[in-house]
Protein backbone atom coordinates (compact mmCIF):
# COMPACT_ATOMS: atom_id res chain seq x y z
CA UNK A 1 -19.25 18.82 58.92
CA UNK A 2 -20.95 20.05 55.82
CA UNK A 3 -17.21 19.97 54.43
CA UNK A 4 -16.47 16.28 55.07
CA UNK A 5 -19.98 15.63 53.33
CA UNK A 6 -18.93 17.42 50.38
CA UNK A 7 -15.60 15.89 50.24
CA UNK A 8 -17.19 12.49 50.79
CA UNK A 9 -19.49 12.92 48.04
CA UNK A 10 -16.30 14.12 45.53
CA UNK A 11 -14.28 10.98 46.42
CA UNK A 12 -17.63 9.15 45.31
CA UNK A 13 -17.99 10.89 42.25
CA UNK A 14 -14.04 10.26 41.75
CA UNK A 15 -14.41 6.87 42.35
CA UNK A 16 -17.02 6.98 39.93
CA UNK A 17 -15.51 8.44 37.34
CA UNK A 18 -12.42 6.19 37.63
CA UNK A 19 -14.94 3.06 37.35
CA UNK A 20 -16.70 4.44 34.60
CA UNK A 21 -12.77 5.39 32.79
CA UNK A 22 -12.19 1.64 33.48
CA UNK A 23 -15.16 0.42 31.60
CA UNK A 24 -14.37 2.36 28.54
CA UNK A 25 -11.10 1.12 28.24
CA UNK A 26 -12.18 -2.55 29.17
CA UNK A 27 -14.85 -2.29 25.95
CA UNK A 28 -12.16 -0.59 23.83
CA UNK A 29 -9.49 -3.28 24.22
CA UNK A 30 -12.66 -5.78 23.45
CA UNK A 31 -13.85 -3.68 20.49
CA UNK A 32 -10.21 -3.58 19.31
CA UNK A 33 -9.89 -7.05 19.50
CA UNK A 34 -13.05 -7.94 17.73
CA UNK A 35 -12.03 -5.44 14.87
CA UNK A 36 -8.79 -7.55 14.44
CA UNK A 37 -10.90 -10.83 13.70
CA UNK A 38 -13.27 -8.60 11.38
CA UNK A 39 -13.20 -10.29 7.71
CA UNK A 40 -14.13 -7.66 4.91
CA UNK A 41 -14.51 -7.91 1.42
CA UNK A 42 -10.87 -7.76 -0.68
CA UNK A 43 -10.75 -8.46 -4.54
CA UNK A 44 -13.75 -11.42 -4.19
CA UNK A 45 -12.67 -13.09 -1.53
CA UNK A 46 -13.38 -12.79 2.31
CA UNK A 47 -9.80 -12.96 4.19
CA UNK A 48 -9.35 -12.29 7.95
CA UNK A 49 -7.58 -9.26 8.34
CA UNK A 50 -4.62 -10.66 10.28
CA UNK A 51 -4.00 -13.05 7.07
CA UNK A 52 -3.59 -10.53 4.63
CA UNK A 53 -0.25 -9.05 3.80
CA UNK A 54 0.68 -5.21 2.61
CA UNK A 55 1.15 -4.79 -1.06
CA UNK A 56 2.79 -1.76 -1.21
CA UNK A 57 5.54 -0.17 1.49
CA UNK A 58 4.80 2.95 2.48
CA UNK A 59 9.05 3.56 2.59
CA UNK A 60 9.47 2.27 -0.84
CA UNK A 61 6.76 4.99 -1.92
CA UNK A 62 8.58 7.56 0.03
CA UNK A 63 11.86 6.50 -2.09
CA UNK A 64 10.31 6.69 -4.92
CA UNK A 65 8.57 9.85 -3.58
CA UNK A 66 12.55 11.50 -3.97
CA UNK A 67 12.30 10.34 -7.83
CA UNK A 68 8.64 11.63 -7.55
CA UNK A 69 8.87 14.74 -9.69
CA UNK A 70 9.34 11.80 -12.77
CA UNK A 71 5.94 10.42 -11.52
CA UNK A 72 7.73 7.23 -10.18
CA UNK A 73 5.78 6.80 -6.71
CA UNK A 74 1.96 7.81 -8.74
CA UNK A 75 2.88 4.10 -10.99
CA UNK A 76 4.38 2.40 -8.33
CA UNK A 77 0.40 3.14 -6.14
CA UNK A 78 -1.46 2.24 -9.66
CA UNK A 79 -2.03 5.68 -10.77
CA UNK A 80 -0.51 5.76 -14.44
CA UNK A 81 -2.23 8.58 -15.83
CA UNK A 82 -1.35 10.93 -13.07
CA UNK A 83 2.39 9.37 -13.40
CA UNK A 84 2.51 10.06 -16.93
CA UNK A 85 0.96 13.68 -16.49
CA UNK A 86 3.79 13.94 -13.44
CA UNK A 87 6.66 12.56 -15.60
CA UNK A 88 5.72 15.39 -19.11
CA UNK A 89 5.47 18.23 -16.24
CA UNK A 90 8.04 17.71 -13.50
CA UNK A 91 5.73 16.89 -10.98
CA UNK A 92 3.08 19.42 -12.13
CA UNK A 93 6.82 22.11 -11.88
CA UNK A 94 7.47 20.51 -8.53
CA UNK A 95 4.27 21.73 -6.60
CA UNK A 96 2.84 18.48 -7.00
CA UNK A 97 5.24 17.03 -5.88
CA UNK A 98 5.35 18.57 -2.96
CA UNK A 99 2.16 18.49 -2.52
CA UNK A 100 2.31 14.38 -2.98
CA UNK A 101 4.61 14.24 0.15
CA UNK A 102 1.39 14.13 2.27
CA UNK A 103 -0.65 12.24 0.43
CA UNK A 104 1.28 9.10 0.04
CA UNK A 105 -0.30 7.61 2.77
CA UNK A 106 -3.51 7.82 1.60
CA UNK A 107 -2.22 6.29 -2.02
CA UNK A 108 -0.66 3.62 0.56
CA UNK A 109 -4.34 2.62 1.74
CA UNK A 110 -5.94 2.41 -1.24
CA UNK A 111 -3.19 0.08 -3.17
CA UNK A 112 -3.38 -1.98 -0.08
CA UNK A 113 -6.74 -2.17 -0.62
CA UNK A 114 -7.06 -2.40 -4.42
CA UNK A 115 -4.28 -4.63 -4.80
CA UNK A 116 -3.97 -8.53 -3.82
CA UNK A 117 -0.67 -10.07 -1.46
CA UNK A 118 0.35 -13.35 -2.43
CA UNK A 119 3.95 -15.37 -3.77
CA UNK A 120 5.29 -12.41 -5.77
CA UNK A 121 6.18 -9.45 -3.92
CA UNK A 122 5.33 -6.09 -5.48
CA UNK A 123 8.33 -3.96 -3.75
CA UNK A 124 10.75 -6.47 -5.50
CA UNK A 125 9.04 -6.36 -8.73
CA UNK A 126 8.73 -2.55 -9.05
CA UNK A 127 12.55 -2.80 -7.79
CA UNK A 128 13.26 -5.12 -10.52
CA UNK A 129 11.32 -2.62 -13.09
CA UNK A 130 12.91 0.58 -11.72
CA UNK A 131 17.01 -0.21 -11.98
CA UNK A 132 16.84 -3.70 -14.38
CA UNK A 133 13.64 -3.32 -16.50
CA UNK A 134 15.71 -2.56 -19.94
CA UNK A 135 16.79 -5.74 -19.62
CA UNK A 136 13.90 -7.80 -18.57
CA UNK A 137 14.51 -9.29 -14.89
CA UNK A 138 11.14 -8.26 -13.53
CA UNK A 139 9.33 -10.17 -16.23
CA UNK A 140 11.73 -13.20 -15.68
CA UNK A 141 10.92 -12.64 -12.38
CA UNK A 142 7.10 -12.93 -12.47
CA UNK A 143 7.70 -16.52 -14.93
CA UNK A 144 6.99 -14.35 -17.93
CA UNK A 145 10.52 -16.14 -19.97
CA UNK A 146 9.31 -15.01 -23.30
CA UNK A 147 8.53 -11.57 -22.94
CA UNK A 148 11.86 -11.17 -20.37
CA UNK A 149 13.78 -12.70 -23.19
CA UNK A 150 12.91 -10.56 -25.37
CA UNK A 151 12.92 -7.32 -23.23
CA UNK A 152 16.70 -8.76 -22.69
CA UNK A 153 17.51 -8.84 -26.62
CA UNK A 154 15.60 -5.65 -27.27
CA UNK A 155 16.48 -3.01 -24.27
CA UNK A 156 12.94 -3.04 -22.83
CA UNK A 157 11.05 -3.72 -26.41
CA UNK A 158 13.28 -0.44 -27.61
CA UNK A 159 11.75 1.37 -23.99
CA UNK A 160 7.80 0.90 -25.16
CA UNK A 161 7.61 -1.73 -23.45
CA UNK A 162 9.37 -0.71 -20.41
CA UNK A 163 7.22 1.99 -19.97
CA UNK A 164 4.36 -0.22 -20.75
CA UNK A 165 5.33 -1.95 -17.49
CA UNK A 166 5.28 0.83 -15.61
CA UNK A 167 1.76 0.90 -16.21
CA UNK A 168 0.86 -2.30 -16.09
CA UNK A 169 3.08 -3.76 -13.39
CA UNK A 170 0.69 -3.97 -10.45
CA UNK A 171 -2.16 -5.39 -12.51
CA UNK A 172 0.40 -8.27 -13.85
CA UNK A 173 1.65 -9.13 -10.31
CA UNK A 174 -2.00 -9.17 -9.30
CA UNK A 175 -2.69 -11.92 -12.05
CA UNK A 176 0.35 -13.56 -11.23
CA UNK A 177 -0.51 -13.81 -7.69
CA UNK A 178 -4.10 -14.74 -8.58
CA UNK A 179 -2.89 -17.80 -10.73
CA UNK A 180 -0.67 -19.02 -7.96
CA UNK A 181 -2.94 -18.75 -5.58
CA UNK A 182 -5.40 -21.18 -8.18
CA UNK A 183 -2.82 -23.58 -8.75
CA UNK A 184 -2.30 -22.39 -12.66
């Protein structure tokens, strides 16, 4: 008898333990849900999460990642200094590189959250840049006519200015995007 009261009181605590299992997955699918709607604070202005859009693809970092040892993937996440220090040392002699293989998702997260989604896509533009910069189609692309033109007559502004670009590009789609977005 003292058997079936033992096993009676573990099919309780069972029971129990199921119950309470239940309950914490009940409040995380609520607290997941409620994190969804959160708003937070992105480049001065207060956007539910589910409207915003990724700036940067963590795939088109990874390609780049293969041209990496040139610094290609550190300007395409908004880090030109460490691009340029990548590009005049092979990658720091390829174990930075290497070493930048895991930390591209990190780099991911913070240009999602430093830079700002809109019209102009920055994959396309850093696309543009990468294989047709010389002769000006990203800037044509971003309604810069003037400048494209004359990145088209002048091979890139004689290749200053093309690598110009490739520090600058994210912070010129970003004021693109921005004047769009104001009706400018």
């Amino acid at each position: 008898m003292a058997w079936l009261s033992t096993r009676h009181s573990g099919l309780e605590w069972r029971r129990s333990a199921r119950r309470w299992l239940r309950a914490v997955s009940r409040a995380g699918r609520q607290a997941s849900a409620l994190l969804a709607n959160v708003t937070h604070f992105h480049q001065g202005d207060f956007l539910p999460m589910q409207q915003q859009r990724e700036t940067h693809s963590m795939v088109m970092g990874y390609l780049l990642w293969v041209f990496g040892f040139m610094g290609a993937h550190r300007f395409y996440y908004g880090k030109p200094i460490s691009g340029t220090l990548w590009f005049l040392t092979l990658g720091l002699l390829l174990i930075g590189w290497i070493v930048d293989l895991f930390l591209i998702p990190s780099m991911d997260r913070q240009a999602g959250h430093r830079f700002i989604a809109g019209v102009k896509d920055y994959n396309l533009s850093w696309i543009l840049l990468t294989f047709l910069g010389l002769f000006g189609i990203h800037r044509f692309y971003l309604g810069k006519w003037i400048t494209g033109l004359i990145w088209l007559l002048t091979g890139g502004l004689f290749l200053l200015g093309y690598l110009y670009d490739y520090w600058t590009l994210n912070e010129q789609i970003d004021r693109v995007n921005e004047d769009l977005a104001r009706g400018r």
